[in-house]
PDB file of N, CA and C in Angstrom:
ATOM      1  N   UNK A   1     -52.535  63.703 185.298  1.00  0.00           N
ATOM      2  CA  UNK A   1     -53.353  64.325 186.343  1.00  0.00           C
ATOM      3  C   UNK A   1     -54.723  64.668 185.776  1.00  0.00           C
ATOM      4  N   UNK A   2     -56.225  64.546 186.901  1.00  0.00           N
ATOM      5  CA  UNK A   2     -57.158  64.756 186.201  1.00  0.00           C
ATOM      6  C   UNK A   2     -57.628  65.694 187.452  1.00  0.00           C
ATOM      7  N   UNK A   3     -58.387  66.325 186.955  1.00  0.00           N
ATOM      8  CA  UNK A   3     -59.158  67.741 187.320  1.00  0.00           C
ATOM      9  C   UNK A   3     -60.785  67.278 187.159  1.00  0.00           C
ATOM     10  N   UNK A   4     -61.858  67.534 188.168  1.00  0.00           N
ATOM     11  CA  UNK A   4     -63.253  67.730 188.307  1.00  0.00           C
ATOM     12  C   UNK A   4     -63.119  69.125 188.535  1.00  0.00           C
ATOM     13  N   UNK A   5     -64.085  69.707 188.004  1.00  0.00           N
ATOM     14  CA  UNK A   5     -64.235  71.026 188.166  1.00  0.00           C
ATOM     15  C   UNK A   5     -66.009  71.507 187.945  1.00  0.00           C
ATOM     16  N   UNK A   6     -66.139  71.918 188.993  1.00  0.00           N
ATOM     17  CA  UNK A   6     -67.863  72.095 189.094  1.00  0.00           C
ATOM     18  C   UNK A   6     -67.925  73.524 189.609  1.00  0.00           C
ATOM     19  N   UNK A   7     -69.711  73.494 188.755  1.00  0.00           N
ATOM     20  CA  UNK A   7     -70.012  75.206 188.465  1.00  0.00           C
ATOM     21  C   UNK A   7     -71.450  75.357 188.656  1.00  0.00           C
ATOM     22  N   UNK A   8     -72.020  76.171 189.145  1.00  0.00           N
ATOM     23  CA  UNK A   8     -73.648  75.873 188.951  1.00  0.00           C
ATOM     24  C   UNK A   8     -74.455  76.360 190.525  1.00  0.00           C
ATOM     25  N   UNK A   9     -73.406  76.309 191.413  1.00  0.00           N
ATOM     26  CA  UNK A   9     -74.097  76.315 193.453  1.00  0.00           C
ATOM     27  C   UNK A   9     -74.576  77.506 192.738  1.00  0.00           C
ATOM     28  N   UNK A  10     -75.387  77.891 194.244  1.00  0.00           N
ATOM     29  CA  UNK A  10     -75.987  79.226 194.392  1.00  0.00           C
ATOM     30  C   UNK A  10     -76.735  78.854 195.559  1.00  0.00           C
ATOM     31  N   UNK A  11     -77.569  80.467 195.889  1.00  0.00           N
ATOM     32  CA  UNK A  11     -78.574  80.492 196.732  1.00  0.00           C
ATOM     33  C   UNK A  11     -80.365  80.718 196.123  1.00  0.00           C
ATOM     34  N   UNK A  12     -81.168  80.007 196.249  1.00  0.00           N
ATOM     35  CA  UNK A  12     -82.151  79.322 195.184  1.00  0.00           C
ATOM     36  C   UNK A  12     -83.679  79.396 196.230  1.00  0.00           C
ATOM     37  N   UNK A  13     -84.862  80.040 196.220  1.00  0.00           N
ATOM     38  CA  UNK A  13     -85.914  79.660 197.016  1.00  0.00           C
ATOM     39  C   UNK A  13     -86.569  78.421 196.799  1.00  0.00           C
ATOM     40  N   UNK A  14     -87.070  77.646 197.811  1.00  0.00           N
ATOM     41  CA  UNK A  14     -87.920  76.726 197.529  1.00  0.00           C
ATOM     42  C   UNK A  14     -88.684  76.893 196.484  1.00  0.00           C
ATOM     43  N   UNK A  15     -88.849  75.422 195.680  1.00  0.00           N
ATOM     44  CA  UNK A  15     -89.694  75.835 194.327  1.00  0.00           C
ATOM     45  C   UNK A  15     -88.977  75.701 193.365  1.00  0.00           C
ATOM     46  N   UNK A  16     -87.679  76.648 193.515  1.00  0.00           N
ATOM     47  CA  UNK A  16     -86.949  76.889 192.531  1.00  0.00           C
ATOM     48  C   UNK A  16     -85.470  75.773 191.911  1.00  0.00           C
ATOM     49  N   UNK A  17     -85.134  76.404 190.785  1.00  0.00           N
ATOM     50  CA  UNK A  17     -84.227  75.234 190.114  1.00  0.00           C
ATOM     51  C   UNK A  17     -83.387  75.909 190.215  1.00  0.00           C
ATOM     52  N   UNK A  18     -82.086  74.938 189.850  1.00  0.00           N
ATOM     53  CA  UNK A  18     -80.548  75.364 189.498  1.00  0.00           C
ATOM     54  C   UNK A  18     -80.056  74.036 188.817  1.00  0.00           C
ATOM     55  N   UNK A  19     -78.486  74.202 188.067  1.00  0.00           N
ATOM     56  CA  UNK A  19     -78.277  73.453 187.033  1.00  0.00           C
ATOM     57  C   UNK A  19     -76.451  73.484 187.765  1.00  0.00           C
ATOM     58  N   UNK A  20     -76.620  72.316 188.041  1.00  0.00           N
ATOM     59  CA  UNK A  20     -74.752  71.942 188.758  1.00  0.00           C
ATOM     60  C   UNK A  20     -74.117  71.456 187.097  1.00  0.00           C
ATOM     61  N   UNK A  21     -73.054  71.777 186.778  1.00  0.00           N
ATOM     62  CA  UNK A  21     -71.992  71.431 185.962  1.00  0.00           C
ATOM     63  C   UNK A  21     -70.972  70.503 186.453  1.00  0.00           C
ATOM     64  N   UNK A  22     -70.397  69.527 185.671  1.00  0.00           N
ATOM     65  CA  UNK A  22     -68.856  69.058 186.219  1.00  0.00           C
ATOM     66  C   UNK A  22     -68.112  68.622 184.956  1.00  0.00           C
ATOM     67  N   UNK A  23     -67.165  69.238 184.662  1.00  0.00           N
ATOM     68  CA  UNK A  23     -66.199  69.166 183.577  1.00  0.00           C
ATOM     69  C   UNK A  23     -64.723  68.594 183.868  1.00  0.00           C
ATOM     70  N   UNK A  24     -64.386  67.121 183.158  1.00  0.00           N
ATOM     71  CA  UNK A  24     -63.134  66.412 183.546  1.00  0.00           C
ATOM     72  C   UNK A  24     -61.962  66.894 182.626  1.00  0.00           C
ATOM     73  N   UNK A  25     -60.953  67.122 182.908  1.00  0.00           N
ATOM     74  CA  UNK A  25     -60.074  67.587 182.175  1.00  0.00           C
ATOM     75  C   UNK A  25     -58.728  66.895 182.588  1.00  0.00           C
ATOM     76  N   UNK A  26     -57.368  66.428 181.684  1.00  0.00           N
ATOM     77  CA  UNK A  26     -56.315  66.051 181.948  1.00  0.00           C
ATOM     78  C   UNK A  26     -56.239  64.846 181.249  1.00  0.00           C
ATOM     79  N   UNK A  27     -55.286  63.970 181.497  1.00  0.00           N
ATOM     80  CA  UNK A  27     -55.205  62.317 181.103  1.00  0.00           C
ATOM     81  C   UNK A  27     -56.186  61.600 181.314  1.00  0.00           C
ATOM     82  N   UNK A  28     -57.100  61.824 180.025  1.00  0.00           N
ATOM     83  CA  UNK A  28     -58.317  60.682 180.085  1.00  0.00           C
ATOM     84  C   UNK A  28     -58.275  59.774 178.839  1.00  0.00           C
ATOM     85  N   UNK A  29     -58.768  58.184 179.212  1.00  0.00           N
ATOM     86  CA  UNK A  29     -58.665  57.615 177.751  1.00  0.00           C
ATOM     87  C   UNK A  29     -60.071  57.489 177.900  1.00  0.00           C
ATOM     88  N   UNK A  30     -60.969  57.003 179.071  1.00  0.00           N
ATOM     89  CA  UNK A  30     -62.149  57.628 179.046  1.00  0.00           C
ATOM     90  C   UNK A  30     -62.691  57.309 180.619  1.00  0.00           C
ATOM     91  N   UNK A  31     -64.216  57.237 180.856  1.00  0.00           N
ATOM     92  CA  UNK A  31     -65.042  57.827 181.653  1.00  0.00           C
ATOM     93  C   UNK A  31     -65.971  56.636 182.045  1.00  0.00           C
ATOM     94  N   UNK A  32     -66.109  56.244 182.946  1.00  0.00           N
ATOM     95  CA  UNK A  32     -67.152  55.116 183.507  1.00  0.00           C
ATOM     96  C   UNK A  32     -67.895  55.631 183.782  1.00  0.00           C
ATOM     97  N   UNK A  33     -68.949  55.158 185.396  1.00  0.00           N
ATOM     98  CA  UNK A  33     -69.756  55.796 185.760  1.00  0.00           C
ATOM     99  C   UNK A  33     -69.439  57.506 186.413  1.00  0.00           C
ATOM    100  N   UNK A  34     -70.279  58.424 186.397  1.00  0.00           N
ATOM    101  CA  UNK A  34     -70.373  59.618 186.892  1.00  0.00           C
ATOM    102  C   UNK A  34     -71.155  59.883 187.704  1.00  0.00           C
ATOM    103  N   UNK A  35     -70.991  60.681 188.569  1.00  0.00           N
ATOM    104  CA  UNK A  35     -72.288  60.772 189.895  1.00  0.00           C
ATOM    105  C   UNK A  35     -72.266  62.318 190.578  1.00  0.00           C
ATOM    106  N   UNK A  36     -73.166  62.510 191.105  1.00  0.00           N
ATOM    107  CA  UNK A  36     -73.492  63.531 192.171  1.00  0.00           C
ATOM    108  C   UNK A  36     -73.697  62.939 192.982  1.00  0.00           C
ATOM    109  N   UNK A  37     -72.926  63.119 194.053  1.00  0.00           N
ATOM    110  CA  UNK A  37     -73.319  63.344 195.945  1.00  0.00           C
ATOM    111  C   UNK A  37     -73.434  64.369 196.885  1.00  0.00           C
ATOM    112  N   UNK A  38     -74.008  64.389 197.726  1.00  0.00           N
ATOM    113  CA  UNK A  38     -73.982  65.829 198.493  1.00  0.00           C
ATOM    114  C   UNK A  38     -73.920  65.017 200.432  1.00  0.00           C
ATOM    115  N   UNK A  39     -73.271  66.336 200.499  1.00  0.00           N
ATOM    116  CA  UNK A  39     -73.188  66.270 202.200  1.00  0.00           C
ATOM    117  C   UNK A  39     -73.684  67.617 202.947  1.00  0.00           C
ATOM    118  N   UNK A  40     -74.348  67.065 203.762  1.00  0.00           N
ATOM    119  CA  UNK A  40     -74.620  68.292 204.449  1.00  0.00           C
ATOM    120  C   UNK A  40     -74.619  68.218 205.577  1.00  0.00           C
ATOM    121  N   UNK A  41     -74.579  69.338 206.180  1.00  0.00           N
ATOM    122  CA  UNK A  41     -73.651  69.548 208.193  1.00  0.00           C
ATOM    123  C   UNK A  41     -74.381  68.448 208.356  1.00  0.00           C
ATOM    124  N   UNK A  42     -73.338  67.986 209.306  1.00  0.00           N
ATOM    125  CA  UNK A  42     -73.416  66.472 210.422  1.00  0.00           C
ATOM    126  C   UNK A  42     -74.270  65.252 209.747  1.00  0.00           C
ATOM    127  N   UNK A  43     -73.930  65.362 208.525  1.00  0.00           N
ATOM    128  CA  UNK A  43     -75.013  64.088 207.821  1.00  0.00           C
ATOM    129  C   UNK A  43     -73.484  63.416 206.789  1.00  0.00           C
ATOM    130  N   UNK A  44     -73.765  62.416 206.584  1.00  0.00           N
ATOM    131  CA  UNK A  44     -72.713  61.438 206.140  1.00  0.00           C
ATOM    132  C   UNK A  44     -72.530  61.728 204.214  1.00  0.00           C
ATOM    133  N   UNK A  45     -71.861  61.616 203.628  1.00  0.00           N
ATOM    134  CA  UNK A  45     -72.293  62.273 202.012  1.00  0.00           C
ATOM    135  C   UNK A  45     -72.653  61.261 201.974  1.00  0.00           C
ATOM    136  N   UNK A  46     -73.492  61.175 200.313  1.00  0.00           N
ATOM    137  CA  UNK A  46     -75.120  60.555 200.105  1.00  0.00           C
ATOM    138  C   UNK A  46     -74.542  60.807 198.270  1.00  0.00           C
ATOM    139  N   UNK A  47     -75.019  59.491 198.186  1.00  0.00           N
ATOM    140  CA  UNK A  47     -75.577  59.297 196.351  1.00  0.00           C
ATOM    141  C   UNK A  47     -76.666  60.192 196.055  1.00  0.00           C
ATOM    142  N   UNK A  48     -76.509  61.009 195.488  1.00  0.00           N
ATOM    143  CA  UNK A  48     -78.111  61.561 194.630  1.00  0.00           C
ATOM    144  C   UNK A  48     -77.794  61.103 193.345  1.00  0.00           C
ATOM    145  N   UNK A  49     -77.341  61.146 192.750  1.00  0.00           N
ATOM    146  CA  UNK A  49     -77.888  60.273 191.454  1.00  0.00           C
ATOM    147  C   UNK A  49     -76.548  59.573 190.584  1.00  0.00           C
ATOM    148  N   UNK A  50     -76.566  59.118 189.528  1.00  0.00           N
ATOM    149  CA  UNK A  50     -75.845  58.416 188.734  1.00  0.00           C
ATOM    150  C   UNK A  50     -75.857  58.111 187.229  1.00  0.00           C
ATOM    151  N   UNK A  51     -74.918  58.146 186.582  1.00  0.00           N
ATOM    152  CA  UNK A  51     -75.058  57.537 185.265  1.00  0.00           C
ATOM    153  C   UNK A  51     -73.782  56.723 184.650  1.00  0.00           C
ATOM    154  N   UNK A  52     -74.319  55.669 184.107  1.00  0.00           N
ATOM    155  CA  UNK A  52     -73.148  55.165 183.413  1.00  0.00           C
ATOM    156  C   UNK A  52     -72.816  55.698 182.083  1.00  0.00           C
ATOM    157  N   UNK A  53     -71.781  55.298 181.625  1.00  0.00           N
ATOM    158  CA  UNK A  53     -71.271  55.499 180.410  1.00  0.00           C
ATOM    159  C   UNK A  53     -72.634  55.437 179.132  1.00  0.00           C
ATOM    160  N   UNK A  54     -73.041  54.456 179.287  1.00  0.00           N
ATOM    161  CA  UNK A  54     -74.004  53.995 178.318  1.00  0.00           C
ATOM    162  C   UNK A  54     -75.293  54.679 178.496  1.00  0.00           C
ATOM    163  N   UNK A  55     -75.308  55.748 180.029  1.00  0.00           N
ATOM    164  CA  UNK A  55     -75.912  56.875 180.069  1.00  0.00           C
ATOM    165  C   UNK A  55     -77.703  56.003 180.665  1.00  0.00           C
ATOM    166  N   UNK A  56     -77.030  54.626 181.340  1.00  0.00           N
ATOM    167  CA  UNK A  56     -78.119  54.360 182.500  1.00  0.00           C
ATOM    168  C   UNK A  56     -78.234  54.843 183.535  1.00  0.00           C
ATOM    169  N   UNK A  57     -79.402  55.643 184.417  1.00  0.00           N
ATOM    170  CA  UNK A  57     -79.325  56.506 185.781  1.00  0.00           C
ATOM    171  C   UNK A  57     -79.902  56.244 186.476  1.00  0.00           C
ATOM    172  N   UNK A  58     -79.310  56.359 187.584  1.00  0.00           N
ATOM    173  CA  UNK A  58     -79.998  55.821 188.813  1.00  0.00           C
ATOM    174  C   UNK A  58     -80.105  56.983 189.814  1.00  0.00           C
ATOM    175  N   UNK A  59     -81.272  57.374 190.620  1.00  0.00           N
ATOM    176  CA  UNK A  59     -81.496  58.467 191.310  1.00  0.00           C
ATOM    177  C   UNK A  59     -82.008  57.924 192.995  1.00  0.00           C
ATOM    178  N   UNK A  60     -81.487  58.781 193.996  1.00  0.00           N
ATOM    179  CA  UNK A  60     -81.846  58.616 195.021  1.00  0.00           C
ATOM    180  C   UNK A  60     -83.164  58.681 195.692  1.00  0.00           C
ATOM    181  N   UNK A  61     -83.998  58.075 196.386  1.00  0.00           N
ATOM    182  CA  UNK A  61     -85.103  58.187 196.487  1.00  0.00           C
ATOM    183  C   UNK A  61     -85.901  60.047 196.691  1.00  0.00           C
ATOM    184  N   UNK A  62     -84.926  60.046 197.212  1.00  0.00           N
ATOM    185  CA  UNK A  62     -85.484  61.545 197.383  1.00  0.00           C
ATOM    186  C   UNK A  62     -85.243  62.852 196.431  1.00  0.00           C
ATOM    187  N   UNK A  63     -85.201  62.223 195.570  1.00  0.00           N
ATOM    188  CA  UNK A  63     -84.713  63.409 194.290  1.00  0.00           C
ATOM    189  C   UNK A  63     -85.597  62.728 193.207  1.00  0.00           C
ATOM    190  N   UNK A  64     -86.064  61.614 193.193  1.00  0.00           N
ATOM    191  CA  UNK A  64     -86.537  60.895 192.081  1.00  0.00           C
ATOM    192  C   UNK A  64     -87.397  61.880 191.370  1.00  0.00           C
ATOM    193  N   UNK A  65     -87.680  62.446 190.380  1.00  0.00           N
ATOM    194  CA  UNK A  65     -89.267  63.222 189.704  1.00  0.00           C
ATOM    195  C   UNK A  65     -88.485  64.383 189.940  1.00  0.00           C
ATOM    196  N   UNK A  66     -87.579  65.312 190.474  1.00  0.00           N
ATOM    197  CA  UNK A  66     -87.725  66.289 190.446  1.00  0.00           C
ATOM    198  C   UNK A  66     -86.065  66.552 189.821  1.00  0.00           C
ATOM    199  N   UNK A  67     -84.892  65.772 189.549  1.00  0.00           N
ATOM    200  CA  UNK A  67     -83.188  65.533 189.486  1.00  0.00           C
ATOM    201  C   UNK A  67     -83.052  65.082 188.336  1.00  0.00           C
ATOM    202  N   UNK A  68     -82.806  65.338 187.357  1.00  0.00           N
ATOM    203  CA  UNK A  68     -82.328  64.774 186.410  1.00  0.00           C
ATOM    204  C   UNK A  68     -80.659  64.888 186.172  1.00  0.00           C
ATOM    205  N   UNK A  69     -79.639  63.532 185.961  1.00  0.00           N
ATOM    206  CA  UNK A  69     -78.934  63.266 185.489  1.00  0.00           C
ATOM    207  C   UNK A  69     -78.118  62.992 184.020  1.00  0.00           C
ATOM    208  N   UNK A  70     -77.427  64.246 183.662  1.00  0.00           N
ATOM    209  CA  UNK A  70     -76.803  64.099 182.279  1.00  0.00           C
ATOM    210  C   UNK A  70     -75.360  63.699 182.027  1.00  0.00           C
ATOM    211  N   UNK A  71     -74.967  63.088 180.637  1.00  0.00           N
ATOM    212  CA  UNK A  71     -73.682  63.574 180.725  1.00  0.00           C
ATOM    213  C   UNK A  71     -73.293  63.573 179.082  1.00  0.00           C
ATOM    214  N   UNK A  72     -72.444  64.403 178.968  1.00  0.00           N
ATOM    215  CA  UNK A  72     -71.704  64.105 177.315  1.00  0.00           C
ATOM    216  C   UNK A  72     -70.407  63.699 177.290  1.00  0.00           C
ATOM    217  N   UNK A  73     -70.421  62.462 176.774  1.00  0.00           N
ATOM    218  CA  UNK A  73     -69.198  61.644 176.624  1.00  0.00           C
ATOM    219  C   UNK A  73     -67.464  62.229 175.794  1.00  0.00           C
ATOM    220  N   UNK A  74     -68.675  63.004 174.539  1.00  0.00           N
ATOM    221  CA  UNK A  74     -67.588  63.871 174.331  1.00  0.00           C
ATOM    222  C   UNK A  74     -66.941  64.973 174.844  1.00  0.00           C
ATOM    223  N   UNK A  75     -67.218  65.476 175.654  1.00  0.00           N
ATOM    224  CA  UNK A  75     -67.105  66.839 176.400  1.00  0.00           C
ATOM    225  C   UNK A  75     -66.569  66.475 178.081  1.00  0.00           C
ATOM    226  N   UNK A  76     -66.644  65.072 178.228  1.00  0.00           N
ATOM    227  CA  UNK A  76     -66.484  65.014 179.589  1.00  0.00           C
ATOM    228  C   UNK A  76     -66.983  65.216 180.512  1.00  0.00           C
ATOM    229  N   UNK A  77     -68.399  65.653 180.438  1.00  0.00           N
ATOM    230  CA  UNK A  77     -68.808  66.589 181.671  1.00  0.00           C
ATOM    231  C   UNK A  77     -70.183  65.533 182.120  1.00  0.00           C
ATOM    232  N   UNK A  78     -70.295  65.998 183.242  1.00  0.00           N
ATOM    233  CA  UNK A  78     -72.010  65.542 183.474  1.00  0.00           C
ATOM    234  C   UNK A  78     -72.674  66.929 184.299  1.00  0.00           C
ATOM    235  N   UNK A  79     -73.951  66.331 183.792  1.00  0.00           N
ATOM    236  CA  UNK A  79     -74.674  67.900 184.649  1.00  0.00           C
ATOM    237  C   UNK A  79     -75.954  67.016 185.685  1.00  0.00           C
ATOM    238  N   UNK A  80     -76.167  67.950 186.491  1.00  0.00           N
ATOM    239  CA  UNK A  80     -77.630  67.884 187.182  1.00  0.00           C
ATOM    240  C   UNK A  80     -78.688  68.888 186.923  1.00  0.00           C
ATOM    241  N   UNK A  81     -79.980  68.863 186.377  1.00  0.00           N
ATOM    242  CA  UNK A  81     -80.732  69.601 186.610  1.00  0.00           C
ATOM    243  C   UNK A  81     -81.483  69.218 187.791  1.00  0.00           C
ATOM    244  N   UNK A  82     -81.661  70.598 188.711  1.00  0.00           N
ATOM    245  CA  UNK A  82     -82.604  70.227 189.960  1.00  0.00           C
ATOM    246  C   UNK A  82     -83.662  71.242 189.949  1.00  0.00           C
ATOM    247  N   UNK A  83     -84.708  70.766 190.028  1.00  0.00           N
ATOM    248  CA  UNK A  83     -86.273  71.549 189.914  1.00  0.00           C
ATOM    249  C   UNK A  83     -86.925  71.066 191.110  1.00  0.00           C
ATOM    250  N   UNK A  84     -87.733  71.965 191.138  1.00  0.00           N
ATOM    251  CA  UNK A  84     -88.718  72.204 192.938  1.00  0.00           C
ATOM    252  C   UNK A  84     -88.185  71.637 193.508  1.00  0.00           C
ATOM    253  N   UNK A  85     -86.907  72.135 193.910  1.00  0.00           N
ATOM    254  CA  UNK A  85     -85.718  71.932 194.905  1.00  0.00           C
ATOM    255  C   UNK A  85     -86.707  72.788 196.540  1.00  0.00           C
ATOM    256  N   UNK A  86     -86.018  72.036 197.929  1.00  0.00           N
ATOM    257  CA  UNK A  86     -86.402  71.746 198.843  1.00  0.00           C
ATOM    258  C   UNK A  86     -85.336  72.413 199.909  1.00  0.00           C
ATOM    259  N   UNK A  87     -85.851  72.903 200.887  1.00  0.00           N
ATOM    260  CA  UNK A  87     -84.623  73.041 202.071  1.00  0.00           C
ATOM    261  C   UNK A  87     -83.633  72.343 202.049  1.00  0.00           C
ATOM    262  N   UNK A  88     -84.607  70.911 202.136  1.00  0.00           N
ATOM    263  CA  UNK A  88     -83.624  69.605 202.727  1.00  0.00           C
ATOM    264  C   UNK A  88     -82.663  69.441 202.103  1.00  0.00           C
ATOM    265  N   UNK A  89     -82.780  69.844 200.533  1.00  0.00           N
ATOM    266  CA  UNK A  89     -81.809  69.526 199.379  1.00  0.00           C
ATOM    267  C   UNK A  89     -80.227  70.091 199.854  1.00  0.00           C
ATOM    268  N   UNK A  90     -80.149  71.427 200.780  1.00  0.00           N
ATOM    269  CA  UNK A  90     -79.258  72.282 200.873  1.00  0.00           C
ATOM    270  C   UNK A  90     -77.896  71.189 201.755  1.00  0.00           C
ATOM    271  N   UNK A  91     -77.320  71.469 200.723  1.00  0.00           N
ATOM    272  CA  UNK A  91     -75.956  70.438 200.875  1.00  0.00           C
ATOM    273  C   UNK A  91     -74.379  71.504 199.962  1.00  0.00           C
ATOM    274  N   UNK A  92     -73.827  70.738 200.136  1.00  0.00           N
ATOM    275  CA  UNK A  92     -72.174  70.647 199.079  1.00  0.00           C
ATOM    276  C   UNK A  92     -72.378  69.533 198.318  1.00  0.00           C
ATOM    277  N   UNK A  93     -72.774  69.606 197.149  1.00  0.00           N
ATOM    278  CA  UNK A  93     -72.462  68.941 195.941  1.00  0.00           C
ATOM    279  C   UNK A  93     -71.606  68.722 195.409  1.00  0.00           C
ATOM    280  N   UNK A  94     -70.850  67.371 195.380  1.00  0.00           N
ATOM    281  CA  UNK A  94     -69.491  67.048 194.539  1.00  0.00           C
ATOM    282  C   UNK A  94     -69.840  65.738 193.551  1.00  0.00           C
ATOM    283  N   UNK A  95     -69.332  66.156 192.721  1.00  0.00           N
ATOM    284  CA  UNK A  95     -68.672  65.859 191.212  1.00  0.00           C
ATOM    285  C   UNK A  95     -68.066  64.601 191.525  1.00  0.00           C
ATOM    286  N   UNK A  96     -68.857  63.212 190.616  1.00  0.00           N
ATOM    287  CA  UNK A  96     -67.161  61.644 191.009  1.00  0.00           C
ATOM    288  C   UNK A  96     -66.820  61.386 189.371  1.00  0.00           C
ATOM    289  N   UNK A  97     -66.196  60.729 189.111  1.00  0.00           N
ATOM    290  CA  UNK A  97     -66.168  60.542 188.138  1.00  0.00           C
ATOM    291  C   UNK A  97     -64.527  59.051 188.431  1.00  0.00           C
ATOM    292  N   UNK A  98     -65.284  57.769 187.341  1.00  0.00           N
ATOM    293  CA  UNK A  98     -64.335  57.072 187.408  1.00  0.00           C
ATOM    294  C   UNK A  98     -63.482  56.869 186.562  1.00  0.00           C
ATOM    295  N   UNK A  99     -62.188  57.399 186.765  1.00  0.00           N
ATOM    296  CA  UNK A  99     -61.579  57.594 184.957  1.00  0.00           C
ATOM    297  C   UNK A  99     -60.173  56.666 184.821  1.00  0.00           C
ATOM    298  N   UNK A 100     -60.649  56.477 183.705  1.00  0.00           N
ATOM    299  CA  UNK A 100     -59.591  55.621 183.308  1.00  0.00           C
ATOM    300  C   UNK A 100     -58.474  56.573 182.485  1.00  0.00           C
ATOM    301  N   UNK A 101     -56.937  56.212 182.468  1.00  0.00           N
ATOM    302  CA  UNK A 101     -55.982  56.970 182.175  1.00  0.00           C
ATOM    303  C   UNK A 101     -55.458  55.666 181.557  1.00  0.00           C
ATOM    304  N   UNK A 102     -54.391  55.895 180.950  1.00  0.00           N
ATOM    305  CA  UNK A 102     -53.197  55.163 180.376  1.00  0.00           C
ATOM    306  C   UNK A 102     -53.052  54.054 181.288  1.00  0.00           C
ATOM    307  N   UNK A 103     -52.740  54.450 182.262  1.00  0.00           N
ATOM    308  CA  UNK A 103     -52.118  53.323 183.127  1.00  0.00           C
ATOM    309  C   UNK A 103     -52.867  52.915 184.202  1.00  0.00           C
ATOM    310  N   UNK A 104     -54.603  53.282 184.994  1.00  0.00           N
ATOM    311  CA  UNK A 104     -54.795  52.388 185.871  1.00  0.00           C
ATOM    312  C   UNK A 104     -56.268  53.421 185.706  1.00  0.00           C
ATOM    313  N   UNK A 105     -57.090  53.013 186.494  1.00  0.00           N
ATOM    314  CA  UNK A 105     -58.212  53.079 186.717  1.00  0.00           C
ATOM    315  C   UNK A 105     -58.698  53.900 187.770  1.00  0.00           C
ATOM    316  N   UNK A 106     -59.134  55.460 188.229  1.00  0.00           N
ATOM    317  CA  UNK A 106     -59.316  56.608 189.966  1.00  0.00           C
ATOM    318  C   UNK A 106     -60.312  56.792 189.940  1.00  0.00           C
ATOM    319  N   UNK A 107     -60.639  56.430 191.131  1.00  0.00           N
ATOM    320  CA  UNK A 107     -62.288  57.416 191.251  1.00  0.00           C
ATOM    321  C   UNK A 107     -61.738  59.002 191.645  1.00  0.00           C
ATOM    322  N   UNK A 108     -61.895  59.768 190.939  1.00  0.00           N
ATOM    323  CA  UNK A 108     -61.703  61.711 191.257  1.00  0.00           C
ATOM    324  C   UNK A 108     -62.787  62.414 191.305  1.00  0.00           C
ATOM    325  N   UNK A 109     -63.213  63.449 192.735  1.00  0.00           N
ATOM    326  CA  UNK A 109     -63.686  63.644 192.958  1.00  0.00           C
ATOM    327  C   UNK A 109     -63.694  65.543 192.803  1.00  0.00           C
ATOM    328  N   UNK A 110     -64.646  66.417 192.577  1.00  0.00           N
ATOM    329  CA  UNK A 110     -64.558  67.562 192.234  1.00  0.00           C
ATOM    330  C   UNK A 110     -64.313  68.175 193.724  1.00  0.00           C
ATOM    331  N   UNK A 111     -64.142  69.544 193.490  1.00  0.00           N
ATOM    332  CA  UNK A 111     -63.916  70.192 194.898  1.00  0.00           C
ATOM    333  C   UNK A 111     -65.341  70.652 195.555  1.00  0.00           C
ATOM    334  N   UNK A 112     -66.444  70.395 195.209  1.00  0.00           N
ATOM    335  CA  UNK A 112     -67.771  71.003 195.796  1.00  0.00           C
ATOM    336  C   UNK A 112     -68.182  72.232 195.181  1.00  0.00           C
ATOM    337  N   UNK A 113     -69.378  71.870 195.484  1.00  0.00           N
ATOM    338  CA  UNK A 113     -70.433  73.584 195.551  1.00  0.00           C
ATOM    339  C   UNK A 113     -71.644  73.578 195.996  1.00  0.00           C
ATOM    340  N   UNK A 114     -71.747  74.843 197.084  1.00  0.00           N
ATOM    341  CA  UNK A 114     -72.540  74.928 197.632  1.00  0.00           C
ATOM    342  C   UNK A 114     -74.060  75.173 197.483  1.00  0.00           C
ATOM    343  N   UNK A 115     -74.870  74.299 197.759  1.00  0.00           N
ATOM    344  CA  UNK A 115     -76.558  74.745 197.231  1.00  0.00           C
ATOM    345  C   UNK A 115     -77.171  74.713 198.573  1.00  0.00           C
ATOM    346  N   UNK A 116     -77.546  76.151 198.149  1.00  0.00           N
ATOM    347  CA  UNK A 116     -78.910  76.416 199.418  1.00  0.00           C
ATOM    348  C   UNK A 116     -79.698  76.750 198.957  1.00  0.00           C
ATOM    349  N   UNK A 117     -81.039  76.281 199.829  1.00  0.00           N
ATOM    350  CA  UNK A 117     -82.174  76.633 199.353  1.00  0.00           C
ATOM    351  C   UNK A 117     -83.180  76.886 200.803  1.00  0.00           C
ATOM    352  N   UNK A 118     -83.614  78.153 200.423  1.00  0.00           N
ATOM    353  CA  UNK A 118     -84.146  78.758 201.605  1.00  0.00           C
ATOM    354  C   UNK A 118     -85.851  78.390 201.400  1.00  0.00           C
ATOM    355  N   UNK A 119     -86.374  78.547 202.479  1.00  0.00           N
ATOM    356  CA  UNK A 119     -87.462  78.204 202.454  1.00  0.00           C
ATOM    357  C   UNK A 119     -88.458  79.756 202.805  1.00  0.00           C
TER     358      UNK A 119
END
């Protein structure tokens, strides 16, 4: 069994930053790509950014310059830093992660956290 577990939401003014966490834990032999997505009321969830293993990233147009994508291979985790964060930004942020185990290959997804950002 594998566990996403994310840390970091809050309530944040325009302008301002915050730093999302996601830490994999359980039967891992290891870790493919990792990602942040967010959904927000009546909007479909959305890629904001990405990294592979080899720690190539890919960011959504609308986060580009201001989102940065991390992760440590040893530790399991990936992070987001988000700076001069935006209303629009205000979503549920979840954690993917594609992990490989002993025996087959899951995409697992964290349970969310909430970011608002007031204007």
């Amino acid at each position: 069994q594998v566990q996403l577990v994310e840390s970091g939401g809050g309530l944040v003014q325009a302008g301002g930053s915050l730093r999302l966490s996601c830490a994999a834990s359980g039967s891992i032999f290891s870790i493919g790509p990792m990602g942040w997505y967010r959904q927000a009321p009546g909007k479909q969830r959305e890629l904001v950014a990405a990294t592979t293993y080899n720690r190539s990233t890919n960011y959504a147009d609308s986060v580009k310059g201001r989102f940065t994508i991390s992760r440590d291979n040893a530790k399991n985790t990936v992070s987001l830093q988000m700076n001069s964060l935006k209303p629009d930004d205000t979503a549920v942020y979840y954690c993917n992660a594609r992990v490989v185990t002993m025996a087959r290959e899951i995409n697992y997804w964290g349970q969310g956290t909430q970011v608002t950002v007031s204007s």
